[in-house]
C-alpha atoms as a PDB file:
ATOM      1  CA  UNK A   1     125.813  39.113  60.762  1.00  0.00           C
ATOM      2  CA  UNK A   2     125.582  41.111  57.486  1.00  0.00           C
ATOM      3  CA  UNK A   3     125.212  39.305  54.309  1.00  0.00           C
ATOM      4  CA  UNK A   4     126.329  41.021  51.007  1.00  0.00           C
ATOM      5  CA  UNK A   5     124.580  41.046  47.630  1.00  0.00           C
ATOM      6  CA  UNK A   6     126.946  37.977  46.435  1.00  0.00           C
ATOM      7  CA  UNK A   7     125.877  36.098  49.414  1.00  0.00           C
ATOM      8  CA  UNK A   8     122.650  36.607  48.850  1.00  0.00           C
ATOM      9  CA  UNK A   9     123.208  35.332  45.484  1.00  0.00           C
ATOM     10  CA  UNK A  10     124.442  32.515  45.970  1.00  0.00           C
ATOM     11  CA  UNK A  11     121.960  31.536  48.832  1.00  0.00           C
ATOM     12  CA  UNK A  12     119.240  32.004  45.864  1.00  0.00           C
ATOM     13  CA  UNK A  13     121.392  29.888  43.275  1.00  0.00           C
ATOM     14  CA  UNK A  14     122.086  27.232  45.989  1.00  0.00           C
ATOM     15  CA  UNK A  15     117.830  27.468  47.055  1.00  0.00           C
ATOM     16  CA  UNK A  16     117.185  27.563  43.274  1.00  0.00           C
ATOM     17  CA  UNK A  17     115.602  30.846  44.320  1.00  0.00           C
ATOM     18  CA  UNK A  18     114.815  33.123  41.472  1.00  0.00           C
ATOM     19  CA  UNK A  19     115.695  36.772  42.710  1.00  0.00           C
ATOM     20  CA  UNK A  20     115.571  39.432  40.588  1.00  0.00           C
ATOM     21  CA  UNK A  21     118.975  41.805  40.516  1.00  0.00           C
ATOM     22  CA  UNK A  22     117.173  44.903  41.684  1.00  0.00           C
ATOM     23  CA  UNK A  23     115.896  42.933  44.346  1.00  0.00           C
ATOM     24  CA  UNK A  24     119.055  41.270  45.824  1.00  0.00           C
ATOM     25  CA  UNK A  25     120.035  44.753  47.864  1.00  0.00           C
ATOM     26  CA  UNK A  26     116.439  44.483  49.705  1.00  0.00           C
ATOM     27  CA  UNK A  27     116.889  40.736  50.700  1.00  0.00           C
ATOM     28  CA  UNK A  28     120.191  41.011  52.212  1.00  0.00           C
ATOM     29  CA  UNK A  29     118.642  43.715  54.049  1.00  0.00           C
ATOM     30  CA  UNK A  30     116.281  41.401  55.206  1.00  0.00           C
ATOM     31  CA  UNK A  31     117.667  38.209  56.136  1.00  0.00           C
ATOM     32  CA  UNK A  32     120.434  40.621  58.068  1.00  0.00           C
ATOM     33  CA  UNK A  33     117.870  41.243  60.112  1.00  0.00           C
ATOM     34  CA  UNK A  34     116.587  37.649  60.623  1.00  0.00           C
ATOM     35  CA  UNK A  35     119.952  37.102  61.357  1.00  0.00           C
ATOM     36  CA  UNK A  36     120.795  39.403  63.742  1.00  0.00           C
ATOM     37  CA  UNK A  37     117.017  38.468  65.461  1.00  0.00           C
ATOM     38  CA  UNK A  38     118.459  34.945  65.518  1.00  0.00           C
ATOM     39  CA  UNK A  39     121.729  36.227  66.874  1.00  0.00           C
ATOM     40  CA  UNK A  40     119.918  38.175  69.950  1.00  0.00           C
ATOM     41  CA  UNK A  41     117.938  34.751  70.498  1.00  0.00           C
ATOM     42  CA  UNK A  42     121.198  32.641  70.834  1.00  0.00           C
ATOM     43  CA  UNK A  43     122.626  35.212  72.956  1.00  0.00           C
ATOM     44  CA  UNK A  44     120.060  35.068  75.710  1.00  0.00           C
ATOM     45  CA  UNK A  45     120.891  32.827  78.787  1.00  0.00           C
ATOM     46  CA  UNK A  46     117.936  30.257  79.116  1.00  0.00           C
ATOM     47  CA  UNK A  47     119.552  27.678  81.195  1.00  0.00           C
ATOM     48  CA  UNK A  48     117.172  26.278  83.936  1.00  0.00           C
ATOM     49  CA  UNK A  49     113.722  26.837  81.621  1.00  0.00           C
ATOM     50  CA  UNK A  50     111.301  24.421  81.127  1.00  0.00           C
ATOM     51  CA  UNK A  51     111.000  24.133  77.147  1.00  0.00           C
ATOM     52  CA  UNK A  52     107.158  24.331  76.432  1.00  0.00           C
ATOM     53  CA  UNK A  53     104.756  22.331  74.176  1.00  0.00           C
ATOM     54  CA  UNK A  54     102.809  25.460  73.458  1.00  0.00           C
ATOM     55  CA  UNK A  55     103.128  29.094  74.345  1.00  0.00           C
ATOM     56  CA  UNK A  56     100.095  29.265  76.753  1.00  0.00           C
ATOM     57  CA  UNK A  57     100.059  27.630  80.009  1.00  0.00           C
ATOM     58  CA  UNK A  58      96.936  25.632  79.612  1.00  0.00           C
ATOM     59  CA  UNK A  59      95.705  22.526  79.998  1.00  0.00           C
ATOM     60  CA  UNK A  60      94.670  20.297  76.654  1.00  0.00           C
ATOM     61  CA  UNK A  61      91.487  19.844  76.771  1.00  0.00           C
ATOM     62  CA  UNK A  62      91.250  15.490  76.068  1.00  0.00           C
ATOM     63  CA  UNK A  63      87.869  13.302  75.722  1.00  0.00           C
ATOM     64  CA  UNK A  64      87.985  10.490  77.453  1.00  0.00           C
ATOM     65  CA  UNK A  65      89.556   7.448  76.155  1.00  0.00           C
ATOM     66  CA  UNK A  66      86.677   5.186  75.661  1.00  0.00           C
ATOM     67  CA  UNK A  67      85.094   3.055  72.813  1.00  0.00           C
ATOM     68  CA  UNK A  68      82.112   4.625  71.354  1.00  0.00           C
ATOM     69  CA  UNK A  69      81.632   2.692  68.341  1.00  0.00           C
ATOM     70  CA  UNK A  70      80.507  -1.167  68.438  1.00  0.00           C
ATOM     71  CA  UNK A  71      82.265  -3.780  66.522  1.00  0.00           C
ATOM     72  CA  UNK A  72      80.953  -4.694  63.376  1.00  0.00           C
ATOM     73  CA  UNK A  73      82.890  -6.442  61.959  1.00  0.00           C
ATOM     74  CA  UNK A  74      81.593  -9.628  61.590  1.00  0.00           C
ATOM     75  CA  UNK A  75      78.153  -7.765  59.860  1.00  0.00           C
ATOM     76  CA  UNK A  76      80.949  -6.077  57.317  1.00  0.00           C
ATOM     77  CA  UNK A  77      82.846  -9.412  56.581  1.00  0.00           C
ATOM     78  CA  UNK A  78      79.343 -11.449  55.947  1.00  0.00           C
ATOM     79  CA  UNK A  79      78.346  -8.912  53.223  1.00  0.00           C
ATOM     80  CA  UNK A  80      81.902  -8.633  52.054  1.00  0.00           C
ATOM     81  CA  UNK A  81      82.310 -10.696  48.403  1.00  0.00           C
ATOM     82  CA  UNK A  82      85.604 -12.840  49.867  1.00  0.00           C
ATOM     83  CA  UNK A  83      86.521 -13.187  53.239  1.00  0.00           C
ATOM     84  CA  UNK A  84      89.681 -15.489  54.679  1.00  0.00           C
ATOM     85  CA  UNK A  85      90.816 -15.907  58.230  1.00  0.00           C
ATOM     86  CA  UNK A  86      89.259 -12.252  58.897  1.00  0.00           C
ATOM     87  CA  UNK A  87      90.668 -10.639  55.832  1.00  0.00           C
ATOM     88  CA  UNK A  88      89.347  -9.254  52.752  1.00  0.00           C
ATOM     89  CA  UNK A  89      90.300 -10.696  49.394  1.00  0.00           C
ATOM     90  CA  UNK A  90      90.521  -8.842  46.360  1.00  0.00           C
ATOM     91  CA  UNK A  91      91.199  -9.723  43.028  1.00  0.00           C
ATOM     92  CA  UNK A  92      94.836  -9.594  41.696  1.00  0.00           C
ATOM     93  CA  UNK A  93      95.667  -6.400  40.323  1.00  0.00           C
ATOM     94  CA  UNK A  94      99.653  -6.665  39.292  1.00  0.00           C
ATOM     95  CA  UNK A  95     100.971  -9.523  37.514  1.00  0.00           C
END
């Protein structure tokens, strides 16, 4: 696909892109050629692959899913100014 300099234009208006006139010849050069790369992409027959989570076949490397921190939160609710029913109270902020 080959996009003209009034395509390009009104891409930019419709992006609120500000491209300058001498510049407009150069982009539609360029997003041709994304274009066209997209184009070649579509065109390719990928039925039957396996989509991937990441372009390297490797294994995540996960820490094991256990508690490391003790609960304190009885400690942080005694110091705590106003407690209720395990939650903090504040003071009233919007009328």
């Amino acid at each position: 696909m080959s996009l003209k300099r009034s395509d390009v234009e009104n891409i930019a208006h419709l992006a609120r892109l500000a491209v300058n006139t001498s510049e407009l010849d150069s982009v539609a050069g360029d997003l041709s050629t994304i274009l066209h790369l997209v184009e070649q992409m579509n065109a390719v027959d990928t039925t039957g692959v396996i989509p991937m989570a990441h372009p390297l076949h490797m294994a995540q490397r996960l820490r094991p899913d256990v508690v490391n921190e003790t609960d304190e939160r009885e400690h942080f609710q005694s110091i705590a100014p106003a407690t209720e029913m395990g939650l903090y109270l504040v003071p009233r902020v919007v009328e």
